[in-house]
C-alpha atoms as a PDB file:
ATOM      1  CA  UNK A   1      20.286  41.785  15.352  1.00  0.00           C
ATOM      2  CA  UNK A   2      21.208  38.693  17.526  1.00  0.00           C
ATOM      3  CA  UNK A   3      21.831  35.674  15.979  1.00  0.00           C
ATOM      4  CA  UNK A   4      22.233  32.346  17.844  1.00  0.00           C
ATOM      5  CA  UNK A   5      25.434  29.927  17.288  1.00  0.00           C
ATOM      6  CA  UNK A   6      23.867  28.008  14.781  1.00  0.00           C
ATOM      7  CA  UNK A   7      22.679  30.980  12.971  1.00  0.00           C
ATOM      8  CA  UNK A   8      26.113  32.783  12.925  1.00  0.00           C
ATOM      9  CA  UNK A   9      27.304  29.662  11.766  1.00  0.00           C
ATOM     10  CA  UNK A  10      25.260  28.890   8.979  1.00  0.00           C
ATOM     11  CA  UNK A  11      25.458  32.938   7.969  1.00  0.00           C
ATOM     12  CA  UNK A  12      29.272  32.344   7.685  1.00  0.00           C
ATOM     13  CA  UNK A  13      29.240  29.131   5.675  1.00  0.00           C
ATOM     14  CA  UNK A  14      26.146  30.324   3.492  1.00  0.00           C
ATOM     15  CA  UNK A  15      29.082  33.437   3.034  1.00  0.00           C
ATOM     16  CA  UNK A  16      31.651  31.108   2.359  1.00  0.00           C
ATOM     17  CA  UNK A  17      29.572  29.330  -0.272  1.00  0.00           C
ATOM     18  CA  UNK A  18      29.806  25.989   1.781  1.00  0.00           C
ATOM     19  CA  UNK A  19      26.538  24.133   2.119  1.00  0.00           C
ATOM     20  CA  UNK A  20      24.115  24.443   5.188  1.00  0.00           C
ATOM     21  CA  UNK A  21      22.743  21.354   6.833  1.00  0.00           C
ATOM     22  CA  UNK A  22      21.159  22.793   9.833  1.00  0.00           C
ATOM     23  CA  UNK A  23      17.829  20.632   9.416  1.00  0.00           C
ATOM     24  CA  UNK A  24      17.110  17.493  10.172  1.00  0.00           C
ATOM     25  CA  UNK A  25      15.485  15.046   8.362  1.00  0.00           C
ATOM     26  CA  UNK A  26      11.455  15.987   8.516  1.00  0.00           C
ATOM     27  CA  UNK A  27       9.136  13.376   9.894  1.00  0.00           C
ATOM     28  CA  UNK A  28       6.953  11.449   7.328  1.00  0.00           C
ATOM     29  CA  UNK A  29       3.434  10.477   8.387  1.00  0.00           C
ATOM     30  CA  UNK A  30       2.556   7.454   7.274  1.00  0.00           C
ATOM     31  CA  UNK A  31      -0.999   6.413   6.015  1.00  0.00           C
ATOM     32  CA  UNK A  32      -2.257   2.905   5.253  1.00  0.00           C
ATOM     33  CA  UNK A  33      -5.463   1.046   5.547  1.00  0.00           C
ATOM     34  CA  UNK A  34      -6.414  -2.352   6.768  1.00  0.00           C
ATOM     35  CA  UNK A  35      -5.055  -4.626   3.763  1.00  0.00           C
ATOM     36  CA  UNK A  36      -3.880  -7.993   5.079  1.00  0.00           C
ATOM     37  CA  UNK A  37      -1.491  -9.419   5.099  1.00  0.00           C
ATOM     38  CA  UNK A  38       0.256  -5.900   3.965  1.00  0.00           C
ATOM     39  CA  UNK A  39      -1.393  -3.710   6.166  1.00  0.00           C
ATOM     40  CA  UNK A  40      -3.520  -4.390   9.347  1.00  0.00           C
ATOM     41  CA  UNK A  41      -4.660  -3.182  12.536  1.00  0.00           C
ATOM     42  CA  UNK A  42      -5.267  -5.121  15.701  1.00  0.00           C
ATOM     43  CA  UNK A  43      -8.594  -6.491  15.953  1.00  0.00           C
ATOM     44  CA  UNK A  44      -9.519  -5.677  12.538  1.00  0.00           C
ATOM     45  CA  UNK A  45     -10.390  -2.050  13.302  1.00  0.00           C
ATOM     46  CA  UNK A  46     -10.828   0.595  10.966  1.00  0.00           C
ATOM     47  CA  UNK A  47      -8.489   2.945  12.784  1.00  0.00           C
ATOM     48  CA  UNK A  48      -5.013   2.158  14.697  1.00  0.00           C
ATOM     49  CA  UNK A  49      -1.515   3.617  15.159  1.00  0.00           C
ATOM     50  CA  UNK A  50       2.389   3.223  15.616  1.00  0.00           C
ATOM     51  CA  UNK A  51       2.800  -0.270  17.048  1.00  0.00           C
ATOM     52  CA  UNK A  52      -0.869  -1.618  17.141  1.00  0.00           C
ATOM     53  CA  UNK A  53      -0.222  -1.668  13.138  1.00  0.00           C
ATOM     54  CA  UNK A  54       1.021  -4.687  11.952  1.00  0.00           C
ATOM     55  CA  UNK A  55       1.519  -6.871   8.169  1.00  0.00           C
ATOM     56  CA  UNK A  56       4.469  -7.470   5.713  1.00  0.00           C
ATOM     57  CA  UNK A  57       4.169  -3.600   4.554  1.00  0.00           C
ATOM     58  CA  UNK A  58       4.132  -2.288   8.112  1.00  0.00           C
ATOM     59  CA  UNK A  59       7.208  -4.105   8.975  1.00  0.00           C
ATOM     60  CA  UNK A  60       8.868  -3.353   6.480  1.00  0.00           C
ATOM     61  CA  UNK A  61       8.698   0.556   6.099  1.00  0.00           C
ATOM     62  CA  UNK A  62       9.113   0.529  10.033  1.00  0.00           C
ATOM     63  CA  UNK A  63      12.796  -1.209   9.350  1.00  0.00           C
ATOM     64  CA  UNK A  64      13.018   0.902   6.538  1.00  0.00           C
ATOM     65  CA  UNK A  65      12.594   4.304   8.606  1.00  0.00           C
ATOM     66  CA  UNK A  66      15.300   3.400  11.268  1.00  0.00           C
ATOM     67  CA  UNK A  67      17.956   2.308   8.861  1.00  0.00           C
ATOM     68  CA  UNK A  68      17.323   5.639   6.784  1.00  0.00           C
ATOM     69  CA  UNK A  69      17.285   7.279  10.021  1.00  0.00           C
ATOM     70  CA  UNK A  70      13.738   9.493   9.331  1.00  0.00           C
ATOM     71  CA  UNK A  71      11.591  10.114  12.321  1.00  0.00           C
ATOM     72  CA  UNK A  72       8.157   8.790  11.325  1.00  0.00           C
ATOM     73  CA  UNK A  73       4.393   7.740  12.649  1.00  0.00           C
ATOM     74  CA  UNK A  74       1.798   5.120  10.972  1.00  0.00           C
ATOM     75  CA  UNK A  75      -1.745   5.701  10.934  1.00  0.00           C
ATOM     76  CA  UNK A  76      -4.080   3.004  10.041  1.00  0.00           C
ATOM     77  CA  UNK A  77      -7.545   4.544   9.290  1.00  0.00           C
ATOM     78  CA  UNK A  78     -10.656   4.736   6.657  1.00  0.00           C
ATOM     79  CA  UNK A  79     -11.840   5.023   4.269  1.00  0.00           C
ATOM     80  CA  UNK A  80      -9.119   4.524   1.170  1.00  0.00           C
ATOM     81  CA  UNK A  81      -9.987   7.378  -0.839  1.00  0.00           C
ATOM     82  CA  UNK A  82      -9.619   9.619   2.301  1.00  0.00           C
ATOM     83  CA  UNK A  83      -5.570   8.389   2.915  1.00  0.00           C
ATOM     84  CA  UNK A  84      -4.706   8.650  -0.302  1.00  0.00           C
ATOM     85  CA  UNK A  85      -5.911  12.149  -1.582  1.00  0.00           C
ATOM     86  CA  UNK A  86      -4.086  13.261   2.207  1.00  0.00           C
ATOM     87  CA  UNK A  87      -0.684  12.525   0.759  1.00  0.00           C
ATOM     88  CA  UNK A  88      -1.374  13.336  -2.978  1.00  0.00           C
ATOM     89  CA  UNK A  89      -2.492  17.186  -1.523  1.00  0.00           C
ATOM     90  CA  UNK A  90      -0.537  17.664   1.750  1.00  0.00           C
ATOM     91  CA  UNK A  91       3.453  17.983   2.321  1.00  0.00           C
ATOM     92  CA  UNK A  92       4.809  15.704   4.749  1.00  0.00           C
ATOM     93  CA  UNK A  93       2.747  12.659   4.022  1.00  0.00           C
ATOM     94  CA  UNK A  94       3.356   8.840   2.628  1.00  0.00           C
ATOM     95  CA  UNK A  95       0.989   6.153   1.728  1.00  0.00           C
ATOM     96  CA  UNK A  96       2.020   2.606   1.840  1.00  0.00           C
ATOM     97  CA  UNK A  97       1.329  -0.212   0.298  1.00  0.00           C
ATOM     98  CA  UNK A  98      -0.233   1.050  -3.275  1.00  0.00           C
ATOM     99  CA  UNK A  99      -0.345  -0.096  -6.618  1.00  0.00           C
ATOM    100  CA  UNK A 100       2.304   1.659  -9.102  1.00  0.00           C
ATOM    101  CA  UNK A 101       0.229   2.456 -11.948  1.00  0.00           C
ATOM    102  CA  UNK A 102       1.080   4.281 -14.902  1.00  0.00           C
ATOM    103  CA  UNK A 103      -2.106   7.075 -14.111  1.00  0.00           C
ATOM    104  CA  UNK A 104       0.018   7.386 -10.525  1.00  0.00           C
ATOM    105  CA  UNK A 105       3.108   7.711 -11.835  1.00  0.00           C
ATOM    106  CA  UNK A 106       3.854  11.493 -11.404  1.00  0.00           C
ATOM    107  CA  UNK A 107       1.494  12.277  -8.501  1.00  0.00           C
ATOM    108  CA  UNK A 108       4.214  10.664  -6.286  1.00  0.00           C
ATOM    109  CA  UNK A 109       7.551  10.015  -5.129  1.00  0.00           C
ATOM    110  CA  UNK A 110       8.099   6.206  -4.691  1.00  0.00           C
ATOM    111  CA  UNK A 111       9.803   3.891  -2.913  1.00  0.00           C
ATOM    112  CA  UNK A 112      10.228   0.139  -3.699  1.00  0.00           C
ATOM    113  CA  UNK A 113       8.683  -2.440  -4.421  1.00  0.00           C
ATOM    114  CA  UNK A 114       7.623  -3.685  -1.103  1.00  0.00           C
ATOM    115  CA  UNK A 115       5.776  -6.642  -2.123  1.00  0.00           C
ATOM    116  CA  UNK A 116       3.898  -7.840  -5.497  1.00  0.00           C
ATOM    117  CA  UNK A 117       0.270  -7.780  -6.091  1.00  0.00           C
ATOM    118  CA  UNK A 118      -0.969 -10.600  -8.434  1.00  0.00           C
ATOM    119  CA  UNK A 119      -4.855  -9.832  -9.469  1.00  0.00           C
ATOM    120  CA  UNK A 120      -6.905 -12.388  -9.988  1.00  0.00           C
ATOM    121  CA  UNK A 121     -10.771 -13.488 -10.288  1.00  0.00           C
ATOM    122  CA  UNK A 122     -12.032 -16.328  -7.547  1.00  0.00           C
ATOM    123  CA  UNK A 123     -15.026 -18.254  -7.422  1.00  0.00           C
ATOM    124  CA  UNK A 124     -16.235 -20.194  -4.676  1.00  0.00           C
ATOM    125  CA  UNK A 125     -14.893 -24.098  -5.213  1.00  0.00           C
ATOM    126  CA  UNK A 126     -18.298 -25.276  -6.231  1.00  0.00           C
ATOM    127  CA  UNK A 127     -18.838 -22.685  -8.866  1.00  0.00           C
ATOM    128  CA  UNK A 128     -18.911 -24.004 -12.780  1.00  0.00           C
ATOM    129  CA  UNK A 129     -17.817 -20.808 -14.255  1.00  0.00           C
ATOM    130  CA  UNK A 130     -14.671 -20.961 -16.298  1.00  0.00           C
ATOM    131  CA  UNK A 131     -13.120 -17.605 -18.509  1.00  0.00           C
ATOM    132  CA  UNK A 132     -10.306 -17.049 -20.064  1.00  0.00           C
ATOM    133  CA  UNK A 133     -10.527 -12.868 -19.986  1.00  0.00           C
ATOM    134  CA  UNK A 134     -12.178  -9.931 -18.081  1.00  0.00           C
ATOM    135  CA  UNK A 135     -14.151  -9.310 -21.565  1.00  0.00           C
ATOM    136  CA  UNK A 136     -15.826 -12.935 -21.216  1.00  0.00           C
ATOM    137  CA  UNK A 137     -16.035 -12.595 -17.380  1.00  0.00           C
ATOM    138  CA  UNK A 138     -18.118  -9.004 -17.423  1.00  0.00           C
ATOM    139  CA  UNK A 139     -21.415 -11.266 -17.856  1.00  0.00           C
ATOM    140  CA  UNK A 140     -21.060 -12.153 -14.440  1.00  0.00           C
ATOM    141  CA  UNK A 141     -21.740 -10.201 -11.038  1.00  0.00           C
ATOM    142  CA  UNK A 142     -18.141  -9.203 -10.092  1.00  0.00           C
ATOM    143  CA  UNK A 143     -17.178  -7.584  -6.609  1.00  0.00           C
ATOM    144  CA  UNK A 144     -14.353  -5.209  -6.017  1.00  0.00           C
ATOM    145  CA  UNK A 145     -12.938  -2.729  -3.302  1.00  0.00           C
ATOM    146  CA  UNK A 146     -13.620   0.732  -3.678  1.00  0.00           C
ATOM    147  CA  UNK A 147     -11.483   3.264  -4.797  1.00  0.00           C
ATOM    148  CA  UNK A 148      -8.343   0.365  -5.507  1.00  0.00           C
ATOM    149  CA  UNK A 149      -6.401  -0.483  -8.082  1.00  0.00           C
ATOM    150  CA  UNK A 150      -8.233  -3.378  -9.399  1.00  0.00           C
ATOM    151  CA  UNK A 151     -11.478  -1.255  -9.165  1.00  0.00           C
ATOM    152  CA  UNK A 152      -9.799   1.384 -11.666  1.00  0.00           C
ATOM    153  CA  UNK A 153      -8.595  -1.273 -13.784  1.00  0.00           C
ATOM    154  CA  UNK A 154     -11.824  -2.976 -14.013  1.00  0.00           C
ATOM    155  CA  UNK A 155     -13.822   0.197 -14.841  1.00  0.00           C
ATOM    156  CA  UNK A 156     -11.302   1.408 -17.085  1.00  0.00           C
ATOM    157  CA  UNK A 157     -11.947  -1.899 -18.546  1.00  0.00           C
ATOM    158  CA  UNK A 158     -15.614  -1.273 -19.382  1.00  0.00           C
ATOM    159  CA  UNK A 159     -16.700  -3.260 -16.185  1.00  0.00           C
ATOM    160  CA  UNK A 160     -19.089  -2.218 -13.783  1.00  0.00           C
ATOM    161  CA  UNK A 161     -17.918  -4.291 -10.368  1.00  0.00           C
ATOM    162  CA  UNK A 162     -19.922  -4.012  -7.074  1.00  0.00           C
ATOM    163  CA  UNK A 163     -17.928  -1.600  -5.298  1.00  0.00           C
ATOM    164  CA  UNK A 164     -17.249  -2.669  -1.547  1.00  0.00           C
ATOM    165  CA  UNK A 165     -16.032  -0.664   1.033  1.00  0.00           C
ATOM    166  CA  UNK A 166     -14.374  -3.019   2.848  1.00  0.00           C
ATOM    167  CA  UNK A 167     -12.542  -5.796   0.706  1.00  0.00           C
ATOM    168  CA  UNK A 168     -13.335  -8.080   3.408  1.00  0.00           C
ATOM    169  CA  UNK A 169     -17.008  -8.121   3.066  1.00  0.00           C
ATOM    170  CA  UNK A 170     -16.836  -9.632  -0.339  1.00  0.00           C
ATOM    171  CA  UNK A 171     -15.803 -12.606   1.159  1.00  0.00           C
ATOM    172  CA  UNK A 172     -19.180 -12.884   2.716  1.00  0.00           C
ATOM    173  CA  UNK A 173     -20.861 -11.637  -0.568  1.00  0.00           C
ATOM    174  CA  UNK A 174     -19.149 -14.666  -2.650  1.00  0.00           C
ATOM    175  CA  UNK A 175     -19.818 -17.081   0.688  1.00  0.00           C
ATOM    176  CA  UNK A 176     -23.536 -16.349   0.242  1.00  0.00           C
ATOM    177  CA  UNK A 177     -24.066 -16.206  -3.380  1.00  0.00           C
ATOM    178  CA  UNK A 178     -25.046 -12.450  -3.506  1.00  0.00           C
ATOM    179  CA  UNK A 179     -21.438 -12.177  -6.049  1.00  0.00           C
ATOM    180  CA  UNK A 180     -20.327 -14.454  -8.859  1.00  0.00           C
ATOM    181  CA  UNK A 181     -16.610 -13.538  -8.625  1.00  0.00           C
ATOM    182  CA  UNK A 182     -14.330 -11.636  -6.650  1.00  0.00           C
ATOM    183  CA  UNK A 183     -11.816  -9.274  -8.085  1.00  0.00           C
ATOM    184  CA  UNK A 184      -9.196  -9.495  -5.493  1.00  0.00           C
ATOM    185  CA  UNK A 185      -5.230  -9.770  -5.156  1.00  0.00           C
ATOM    186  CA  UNK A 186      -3.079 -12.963  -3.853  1.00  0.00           C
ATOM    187  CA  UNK A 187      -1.762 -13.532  -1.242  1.00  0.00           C
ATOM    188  CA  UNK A 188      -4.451 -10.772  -0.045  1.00  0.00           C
ATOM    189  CA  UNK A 189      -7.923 -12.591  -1.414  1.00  0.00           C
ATOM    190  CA  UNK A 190      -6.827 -15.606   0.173  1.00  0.00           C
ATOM    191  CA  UNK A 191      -5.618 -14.747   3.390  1.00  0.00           C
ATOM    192  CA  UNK A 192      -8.904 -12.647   4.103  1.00  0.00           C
ATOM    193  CA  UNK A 193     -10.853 -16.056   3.493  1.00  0.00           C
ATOM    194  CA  UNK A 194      -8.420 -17.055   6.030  1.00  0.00           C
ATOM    195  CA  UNK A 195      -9.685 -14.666   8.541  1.00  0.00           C
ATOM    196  CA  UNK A 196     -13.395 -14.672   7.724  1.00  0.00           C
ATOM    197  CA  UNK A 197     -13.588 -18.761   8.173  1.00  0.00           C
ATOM    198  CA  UNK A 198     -13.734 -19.455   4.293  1.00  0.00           C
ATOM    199  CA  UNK A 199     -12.229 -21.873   2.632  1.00  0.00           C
ATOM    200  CA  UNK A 200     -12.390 -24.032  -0.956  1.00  0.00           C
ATOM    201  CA  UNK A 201     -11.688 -20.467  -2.894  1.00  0.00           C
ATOM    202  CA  UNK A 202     -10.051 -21.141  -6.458  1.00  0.00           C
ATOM    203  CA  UNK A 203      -8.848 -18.751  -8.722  1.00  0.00           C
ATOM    204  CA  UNK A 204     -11.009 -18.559 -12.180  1.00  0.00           C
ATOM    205  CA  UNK A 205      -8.462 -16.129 -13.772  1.00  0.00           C
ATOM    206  CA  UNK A 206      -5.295 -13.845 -13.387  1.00  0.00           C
ATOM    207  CA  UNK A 207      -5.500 -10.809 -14.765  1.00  0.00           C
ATOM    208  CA  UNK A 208      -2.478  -8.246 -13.974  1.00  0.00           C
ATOM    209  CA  UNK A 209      -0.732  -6.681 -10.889  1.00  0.00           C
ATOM    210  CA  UNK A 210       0.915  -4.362  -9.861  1.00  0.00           C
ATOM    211  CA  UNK A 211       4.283  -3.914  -7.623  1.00  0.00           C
ATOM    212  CA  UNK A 212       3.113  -2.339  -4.011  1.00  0.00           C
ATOM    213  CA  UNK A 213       5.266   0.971  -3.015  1.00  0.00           C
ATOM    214  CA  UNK A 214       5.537   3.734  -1.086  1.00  0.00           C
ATOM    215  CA  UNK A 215       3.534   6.285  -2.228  1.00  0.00           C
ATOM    216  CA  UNK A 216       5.424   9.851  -0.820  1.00  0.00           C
ATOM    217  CA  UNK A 217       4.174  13.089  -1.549  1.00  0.00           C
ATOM    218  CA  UNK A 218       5.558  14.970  -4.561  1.00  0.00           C
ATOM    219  CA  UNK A 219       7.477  17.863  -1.827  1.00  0.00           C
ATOM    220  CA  UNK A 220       9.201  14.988  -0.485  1.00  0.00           C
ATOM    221  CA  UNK A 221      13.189  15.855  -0.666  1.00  0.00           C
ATOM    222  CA  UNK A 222      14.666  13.824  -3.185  1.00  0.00           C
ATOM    223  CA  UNK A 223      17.326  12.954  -0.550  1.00  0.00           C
ATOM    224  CA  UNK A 224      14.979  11.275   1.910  1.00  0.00           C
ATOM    225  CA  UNK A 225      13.570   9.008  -1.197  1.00  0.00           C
ATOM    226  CA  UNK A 226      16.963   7.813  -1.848  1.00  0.00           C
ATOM    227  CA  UNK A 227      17.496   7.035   1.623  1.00  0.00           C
ATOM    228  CA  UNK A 228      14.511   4.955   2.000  1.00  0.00           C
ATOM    229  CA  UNK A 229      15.304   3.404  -1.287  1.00  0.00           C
ATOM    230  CA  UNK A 230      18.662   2.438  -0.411  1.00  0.00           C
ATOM    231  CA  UNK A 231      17.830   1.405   3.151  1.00  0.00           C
ATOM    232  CA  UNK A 232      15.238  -1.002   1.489  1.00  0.00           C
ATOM    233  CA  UNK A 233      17.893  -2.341  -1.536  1.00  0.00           C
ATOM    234  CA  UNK A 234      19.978  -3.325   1.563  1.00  0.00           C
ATOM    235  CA  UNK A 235      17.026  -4.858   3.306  1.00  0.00           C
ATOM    236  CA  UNK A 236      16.309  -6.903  -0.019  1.00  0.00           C
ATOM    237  CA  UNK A 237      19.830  -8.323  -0.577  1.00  0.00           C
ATOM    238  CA  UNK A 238      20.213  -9.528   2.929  1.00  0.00           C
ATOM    239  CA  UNK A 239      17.013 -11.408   2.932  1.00  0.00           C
ATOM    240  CA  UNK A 240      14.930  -9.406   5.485  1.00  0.00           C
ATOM    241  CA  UNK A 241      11.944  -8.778   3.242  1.00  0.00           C
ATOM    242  CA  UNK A 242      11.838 -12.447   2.554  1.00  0.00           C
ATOM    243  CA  UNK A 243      12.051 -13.297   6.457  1.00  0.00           C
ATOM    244  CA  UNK A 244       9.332 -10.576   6.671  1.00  0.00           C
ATOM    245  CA  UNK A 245       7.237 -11.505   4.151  1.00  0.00           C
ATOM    246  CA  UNK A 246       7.397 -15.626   5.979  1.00  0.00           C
ATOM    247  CA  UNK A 247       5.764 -14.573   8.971  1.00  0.00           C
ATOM    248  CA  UNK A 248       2.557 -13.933   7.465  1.00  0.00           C
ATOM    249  CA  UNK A 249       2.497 -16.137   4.573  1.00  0.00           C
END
């Protein structure tokens, strides 16, 4: 039988006992979901790609790609749940920016941190209510975003939360009085106010956090995490994450 150049080539060093590097890096598709100011899509839609993706994660991974040298696409799309059990079941995939949680710990690959995740409990600024844990604040009508982090550490909690599907539309719930609190993440809680015209938000408690990674799937090449994590070391000590993370904040 025929065999091309490269073939022959790699037949002969494979003979040889030399290594074979005839494949190139494979492409990572990139998931995320509309989570400002880490993630976001133009117009606030619920689905987007490549360049019409913007936020302090999106930048970042996007530098973090080309100085690893890894061919990649983003896809911004809904709903949460739906992203994420795409990367934990298929080869090929990422997920970016999640929580690193101890319960996520070996159903990924990861590569960071990208950014930090404070969690904290607001109340509008005219609200009297004042706690000093999540125990005392369960009395109260708390809303959350489906299928997150601070969801599963709510519930695992004992808390029942209002379950949103759309983080953003708690902002309307607390606006209106329909929530007492909202279990939500800074800068994130507070720059969604931003966007939805609310203002006079003030944090009631802080309760935990969570570093935000990349979440890659577990058939990910060991040598492609280490490039990404060493492309985004180098972005760290020269600054750029801090210059990214200014031009939102």
């Amino acid at each position: 039988m025929l065999k091309t150049p490269l073939a022959a080539l790699a037949a002969v060093l494979l003979l040889l006992g030399g290594p074979v590097h005839a494949e190139a890096p494979a492409r990572i598709d990139l998931l995320t979901e509309n989570f400002p100011p880490y993630n976001m899509a133009q117009g606030g839609k619920n689905y987007a790609r490549d360049e019409h993706i913007s936020g302090i994660g999106a930048d970042t991974v996007r530098e973090m790609f080309k100085r690893a040298g890894i061919d990649y696409t983003l896809t911004l799309r809904f709903p949460w749940d739906r992203i994420y059990n795409t990367t934990l079941q298929q080869p090929g995939y990422g997920l970016f920016v999640t929580a690193r949680l101890p319960a996520r710990e070996d159903q990924f690959k990861w590569v960071g941190p990208v950014g930090p995740d404070h969690w904290v409990l607001l109340a509008r600024g005219d609200s009297p209510i004042s706690v000093t844990s999540l125990e005392e604040a369960s009395q109260y009508r708390i809303g959350a975003y489906t299928g997150g982090a601070i969801a599963e550490h709510l519930q695992n909690k004992g808390l029942v939360p209002a379950l949103a599907l759309n983080d953003r539309n708690n902002v309307a719930k607390l606006v209106n009085g329909d929530l007492d609190l909202w279990a939500t993440s800074d800068p994130v809680g507070f720059y969604l106010a931003r966007q939805e015209g609310a203002s006079g938000f003030k944090t009631v408690l802080r309760f935990g956090g969570a570093d935000l990674y990349l979440a890659l799937n577990k058939e990910t090449p060991d040598e492609i995490v280490q490039r990404l994590q060493a492309a985004l070391d180098e972005m760290r000590a020269e600054g750029r994450l801090e210059a990214i993370r200014n031009r939102y904040l």
